[in-house]
Protein backbone atom coordinates (compact mmCIF):
# COMPACT_ATOMS: atom_id res chain seq x y z
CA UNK A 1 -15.85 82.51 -89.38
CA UNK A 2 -19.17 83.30 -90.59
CA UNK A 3 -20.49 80.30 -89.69
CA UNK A 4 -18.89 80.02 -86.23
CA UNK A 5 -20.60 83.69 -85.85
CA UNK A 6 -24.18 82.21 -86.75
CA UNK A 7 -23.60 79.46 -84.24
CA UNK A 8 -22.92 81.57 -81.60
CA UNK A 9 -25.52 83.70 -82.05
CA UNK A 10 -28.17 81.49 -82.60
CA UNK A 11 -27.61 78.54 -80.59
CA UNK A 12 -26.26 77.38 -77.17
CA UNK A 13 -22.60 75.44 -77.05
CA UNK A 14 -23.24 72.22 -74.99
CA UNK A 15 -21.32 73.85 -72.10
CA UNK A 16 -23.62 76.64 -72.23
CA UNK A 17 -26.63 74.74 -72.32
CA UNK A 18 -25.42 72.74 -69.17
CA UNK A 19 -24.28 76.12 -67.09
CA UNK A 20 -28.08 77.31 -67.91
CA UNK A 21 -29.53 73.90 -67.11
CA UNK A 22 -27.78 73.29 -64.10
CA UNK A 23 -26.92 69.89 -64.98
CA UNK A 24 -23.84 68.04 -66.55
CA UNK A 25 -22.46 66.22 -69.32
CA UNK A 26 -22.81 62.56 -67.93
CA UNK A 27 -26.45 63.60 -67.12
CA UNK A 28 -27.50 64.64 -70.84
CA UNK A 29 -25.54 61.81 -72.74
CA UNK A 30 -27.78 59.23 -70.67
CA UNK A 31 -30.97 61.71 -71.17
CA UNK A 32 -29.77 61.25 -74.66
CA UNK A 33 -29.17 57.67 -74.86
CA UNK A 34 -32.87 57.08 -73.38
CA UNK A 35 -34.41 58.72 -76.18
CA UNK A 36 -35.16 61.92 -73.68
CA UNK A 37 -33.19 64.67 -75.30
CA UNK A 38 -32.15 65.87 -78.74
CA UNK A 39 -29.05 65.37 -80.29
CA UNK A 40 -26.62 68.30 -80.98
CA UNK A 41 -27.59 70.42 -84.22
CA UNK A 42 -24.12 71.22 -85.51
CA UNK A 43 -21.13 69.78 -84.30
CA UNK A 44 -17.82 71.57 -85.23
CA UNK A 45 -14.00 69.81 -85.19
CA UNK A 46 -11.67 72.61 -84.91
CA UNK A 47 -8.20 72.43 -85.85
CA UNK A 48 -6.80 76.06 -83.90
CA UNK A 49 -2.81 77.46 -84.16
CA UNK A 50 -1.80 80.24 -82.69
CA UNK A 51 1.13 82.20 -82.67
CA UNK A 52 2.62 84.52 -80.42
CA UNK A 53 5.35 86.20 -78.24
CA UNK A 54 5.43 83.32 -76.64
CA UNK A 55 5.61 80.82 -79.20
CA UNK A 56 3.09 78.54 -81.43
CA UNK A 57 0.30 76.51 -79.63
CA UNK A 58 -1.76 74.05 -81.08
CA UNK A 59 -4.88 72.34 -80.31
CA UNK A 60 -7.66 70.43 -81.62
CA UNK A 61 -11.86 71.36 -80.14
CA UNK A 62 -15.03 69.59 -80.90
CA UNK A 63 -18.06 71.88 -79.92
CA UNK A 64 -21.71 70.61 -80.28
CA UNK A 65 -24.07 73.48 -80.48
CA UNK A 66 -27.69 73.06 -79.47
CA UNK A 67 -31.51 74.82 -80.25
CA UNK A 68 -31.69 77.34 -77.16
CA UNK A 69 -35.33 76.04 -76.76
CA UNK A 70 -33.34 72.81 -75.43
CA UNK A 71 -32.90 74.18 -72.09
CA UNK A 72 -36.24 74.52 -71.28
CA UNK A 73 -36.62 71.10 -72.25
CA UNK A 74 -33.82 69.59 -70.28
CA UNK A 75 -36.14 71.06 -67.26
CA UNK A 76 -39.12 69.06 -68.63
CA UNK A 77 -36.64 65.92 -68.67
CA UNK A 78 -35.76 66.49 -65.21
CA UNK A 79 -38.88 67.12 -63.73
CA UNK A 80 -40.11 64.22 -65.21
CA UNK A 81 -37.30 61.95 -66.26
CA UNK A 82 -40.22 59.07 -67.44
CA UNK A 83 -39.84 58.65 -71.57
CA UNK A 84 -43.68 58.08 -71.07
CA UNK A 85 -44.16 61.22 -69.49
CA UNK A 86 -42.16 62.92 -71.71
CA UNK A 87 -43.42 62.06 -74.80
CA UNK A 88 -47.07 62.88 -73.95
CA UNK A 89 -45.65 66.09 -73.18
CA UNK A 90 -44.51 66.68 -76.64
CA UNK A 91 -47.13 65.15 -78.09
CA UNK A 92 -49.81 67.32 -76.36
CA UNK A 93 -47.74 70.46 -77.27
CA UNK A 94 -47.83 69.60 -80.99
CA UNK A 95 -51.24 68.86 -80.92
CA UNK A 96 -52.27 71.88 -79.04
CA UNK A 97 -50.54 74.59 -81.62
CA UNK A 98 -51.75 72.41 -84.61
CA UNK A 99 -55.55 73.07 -82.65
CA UNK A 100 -54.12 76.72 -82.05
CA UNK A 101 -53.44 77.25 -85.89
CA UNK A 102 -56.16 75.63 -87.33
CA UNK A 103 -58.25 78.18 -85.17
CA UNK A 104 -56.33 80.81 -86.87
CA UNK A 105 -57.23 79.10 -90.18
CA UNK A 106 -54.28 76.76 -91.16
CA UNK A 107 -55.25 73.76 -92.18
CA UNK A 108 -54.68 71.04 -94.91
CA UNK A 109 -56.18 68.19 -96.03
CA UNK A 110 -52.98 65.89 -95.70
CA UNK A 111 -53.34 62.22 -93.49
CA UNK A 112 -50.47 63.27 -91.35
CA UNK A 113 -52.05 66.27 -89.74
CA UNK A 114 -55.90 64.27 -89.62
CA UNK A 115 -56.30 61.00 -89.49
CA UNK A 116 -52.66 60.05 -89.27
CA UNK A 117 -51.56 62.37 -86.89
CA UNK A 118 -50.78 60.08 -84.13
CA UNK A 119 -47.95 58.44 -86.31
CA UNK A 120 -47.19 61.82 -87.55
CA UNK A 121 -46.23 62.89 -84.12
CA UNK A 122 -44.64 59.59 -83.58
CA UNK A 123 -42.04 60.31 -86.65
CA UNK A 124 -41.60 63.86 -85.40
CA UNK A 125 -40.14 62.60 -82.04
CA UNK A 126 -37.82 60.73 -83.65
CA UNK A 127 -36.23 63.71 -86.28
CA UNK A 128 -36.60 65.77 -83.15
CA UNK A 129 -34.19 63.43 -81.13
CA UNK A 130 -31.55 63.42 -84.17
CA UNK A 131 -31.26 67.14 -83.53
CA UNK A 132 -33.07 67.85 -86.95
CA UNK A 133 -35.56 70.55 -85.63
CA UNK A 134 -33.09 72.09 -83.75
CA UNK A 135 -31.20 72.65 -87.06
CA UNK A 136 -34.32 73.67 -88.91
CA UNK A 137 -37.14 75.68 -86.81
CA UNK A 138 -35.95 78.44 -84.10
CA UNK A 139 -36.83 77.36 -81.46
CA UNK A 140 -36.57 73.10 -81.91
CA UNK A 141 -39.31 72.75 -79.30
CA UNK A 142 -43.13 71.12 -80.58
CA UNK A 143 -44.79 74.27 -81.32
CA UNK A 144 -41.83 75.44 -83.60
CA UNK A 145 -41.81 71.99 -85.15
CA UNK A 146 -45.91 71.68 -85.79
CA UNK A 147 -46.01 74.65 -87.17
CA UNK A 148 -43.25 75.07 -89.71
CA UNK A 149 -44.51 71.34 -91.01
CA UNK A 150 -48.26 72.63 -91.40
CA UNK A 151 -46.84 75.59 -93.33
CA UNK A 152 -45.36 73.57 -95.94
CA UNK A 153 -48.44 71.49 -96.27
CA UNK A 154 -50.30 74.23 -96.61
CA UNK A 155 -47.77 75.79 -99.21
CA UNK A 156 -46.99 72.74 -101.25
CA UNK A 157 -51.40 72.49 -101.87
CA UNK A 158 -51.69 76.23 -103.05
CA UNK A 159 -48.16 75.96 -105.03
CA UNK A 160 -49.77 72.31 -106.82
CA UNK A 161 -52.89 74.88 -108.28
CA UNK A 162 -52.34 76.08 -111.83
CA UNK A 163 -53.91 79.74 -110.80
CA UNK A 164 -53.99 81.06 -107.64
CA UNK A 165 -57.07 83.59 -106.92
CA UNK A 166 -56.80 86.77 -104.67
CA UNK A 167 -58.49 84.68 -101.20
CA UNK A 168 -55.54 81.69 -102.28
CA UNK A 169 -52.78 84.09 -102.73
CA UNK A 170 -54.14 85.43 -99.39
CA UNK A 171 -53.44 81.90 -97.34
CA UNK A 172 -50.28 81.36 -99.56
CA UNK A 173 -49.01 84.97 -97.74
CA UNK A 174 -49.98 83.76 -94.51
CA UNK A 175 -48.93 80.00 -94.31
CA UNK A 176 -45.59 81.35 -96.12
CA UNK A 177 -45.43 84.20 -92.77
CA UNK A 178 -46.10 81.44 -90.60
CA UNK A 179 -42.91 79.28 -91.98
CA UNK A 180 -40.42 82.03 -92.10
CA UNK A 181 -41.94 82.83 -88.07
CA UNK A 182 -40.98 79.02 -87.24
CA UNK A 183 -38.08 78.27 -89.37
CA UNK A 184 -34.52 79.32 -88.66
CA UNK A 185 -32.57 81.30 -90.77
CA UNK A 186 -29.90 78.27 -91.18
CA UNK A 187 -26.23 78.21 -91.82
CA UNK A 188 -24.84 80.25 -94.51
CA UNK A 189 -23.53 77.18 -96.51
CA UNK A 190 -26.94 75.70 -96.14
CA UNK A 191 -29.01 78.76 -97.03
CA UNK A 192 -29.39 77.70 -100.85
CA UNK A 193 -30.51 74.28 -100.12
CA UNK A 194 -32.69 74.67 -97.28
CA UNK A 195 -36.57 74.93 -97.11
CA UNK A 196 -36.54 78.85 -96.33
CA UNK A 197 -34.89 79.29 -99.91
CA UNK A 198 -37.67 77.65 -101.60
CA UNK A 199 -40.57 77.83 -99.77
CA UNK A 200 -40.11 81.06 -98.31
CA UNK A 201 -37.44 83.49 -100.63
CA UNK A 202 -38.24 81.84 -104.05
CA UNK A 203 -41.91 82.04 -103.25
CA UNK A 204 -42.37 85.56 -102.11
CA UNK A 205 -40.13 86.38 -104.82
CA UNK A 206 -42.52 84.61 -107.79
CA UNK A 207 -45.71 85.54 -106.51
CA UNK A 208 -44.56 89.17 -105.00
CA UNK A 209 -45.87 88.31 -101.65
């Protein structure tokens, strides 16, 4: 149940996602299919009985639940409905809060976020189709998505120092605030093994951030 109450709280059911977008089920599966839209983060197989005064009823549900940021980007899809068009529209966005942070001072030295950031983005688009950012950032739209992955950068340099000094410990705070502002707070059975743990709990908790 607790994990039925986290999905409901924190994501939209397919149904709900279609009611908001004002579309329908046929419609997404083909956005899907094209490479347009996400997959579903979680999908649940429910086995329900119930009992009552007037007798036992059985049934079986599957419900997919999606990142509520999706809707908005089902109206991109359909105002656009070009893969083309669509792409360059998340690749701008992730290039734009990457330029956005790195005014705020985030930055790292990696390929993928410099030189290789083209076929950075290009890998990005396809773990967001598979539904993985919806799982994993708040939101599961670009700016979500660039910045929880130039937080861990970011982390994973300071964490690879021996010593940390007061203006290190300083950008390890910030770029560990800047994760936990992008990443979701997961599913309970997935709390333990999921980025937030270590980057974000186990960190704060070590270096008393």
């Amino acid at each position: 149940m607790e994990l039925i109450k986290y999905l409901n709280e924190h994501f939209y059911t397919k149904l709900e996602l279609l009611d908001i977008a004002k579309t329908n089920e046929q419609a997404l599966r083909e956005y899907q299919e094209h490479g347009l839209m996400p997959q579903c983060s979680y999908k649940l197989n429910l086995a329900l009985k119930s009992d009552s005064f007037f007798g036992s009823y059985d049934s079986e549900q599957e419900i997919e639940y999606y990142a509520k940021g999706y809707a908005s980007w089902l109206g991109i899809i359909q105002s656009l409905n070009s893969r083309d068009a669509i792409y360059a529209v998340f690749a701008t966005r992730y290039k734009t809060a990457l330029a956005n942070l790195n005014k705020q001072g985030h930055c790292s030295s990696d390929a993928k976020v410099n030189s290789e950031l083209n076929n950075h983005i290009k890998e990005e688009w396809g773990h967001f189709l598979k539904g993985i950012y919806g799982l994993c950032t708040k939101s599961g739209l670009p700016e979500d998505i660039a910045a929880k992955e130039l937080s861990i950068l970011e982390i994973n340099d300071l964490l690879a120092l021996t010593e940390l000094t007061d203006e290190q410990l300083t950008k390890l705070s910030s770029a560990v605030n800047l994760l936990d502002s992008a990443s979701s707070l997961f599913a309970p059975h997935e709390r333990l093994k999921s980025s937030r743990h270590r980057l974000i709990n186990e960190v704060r908790r070590k270096y008393k951030l």
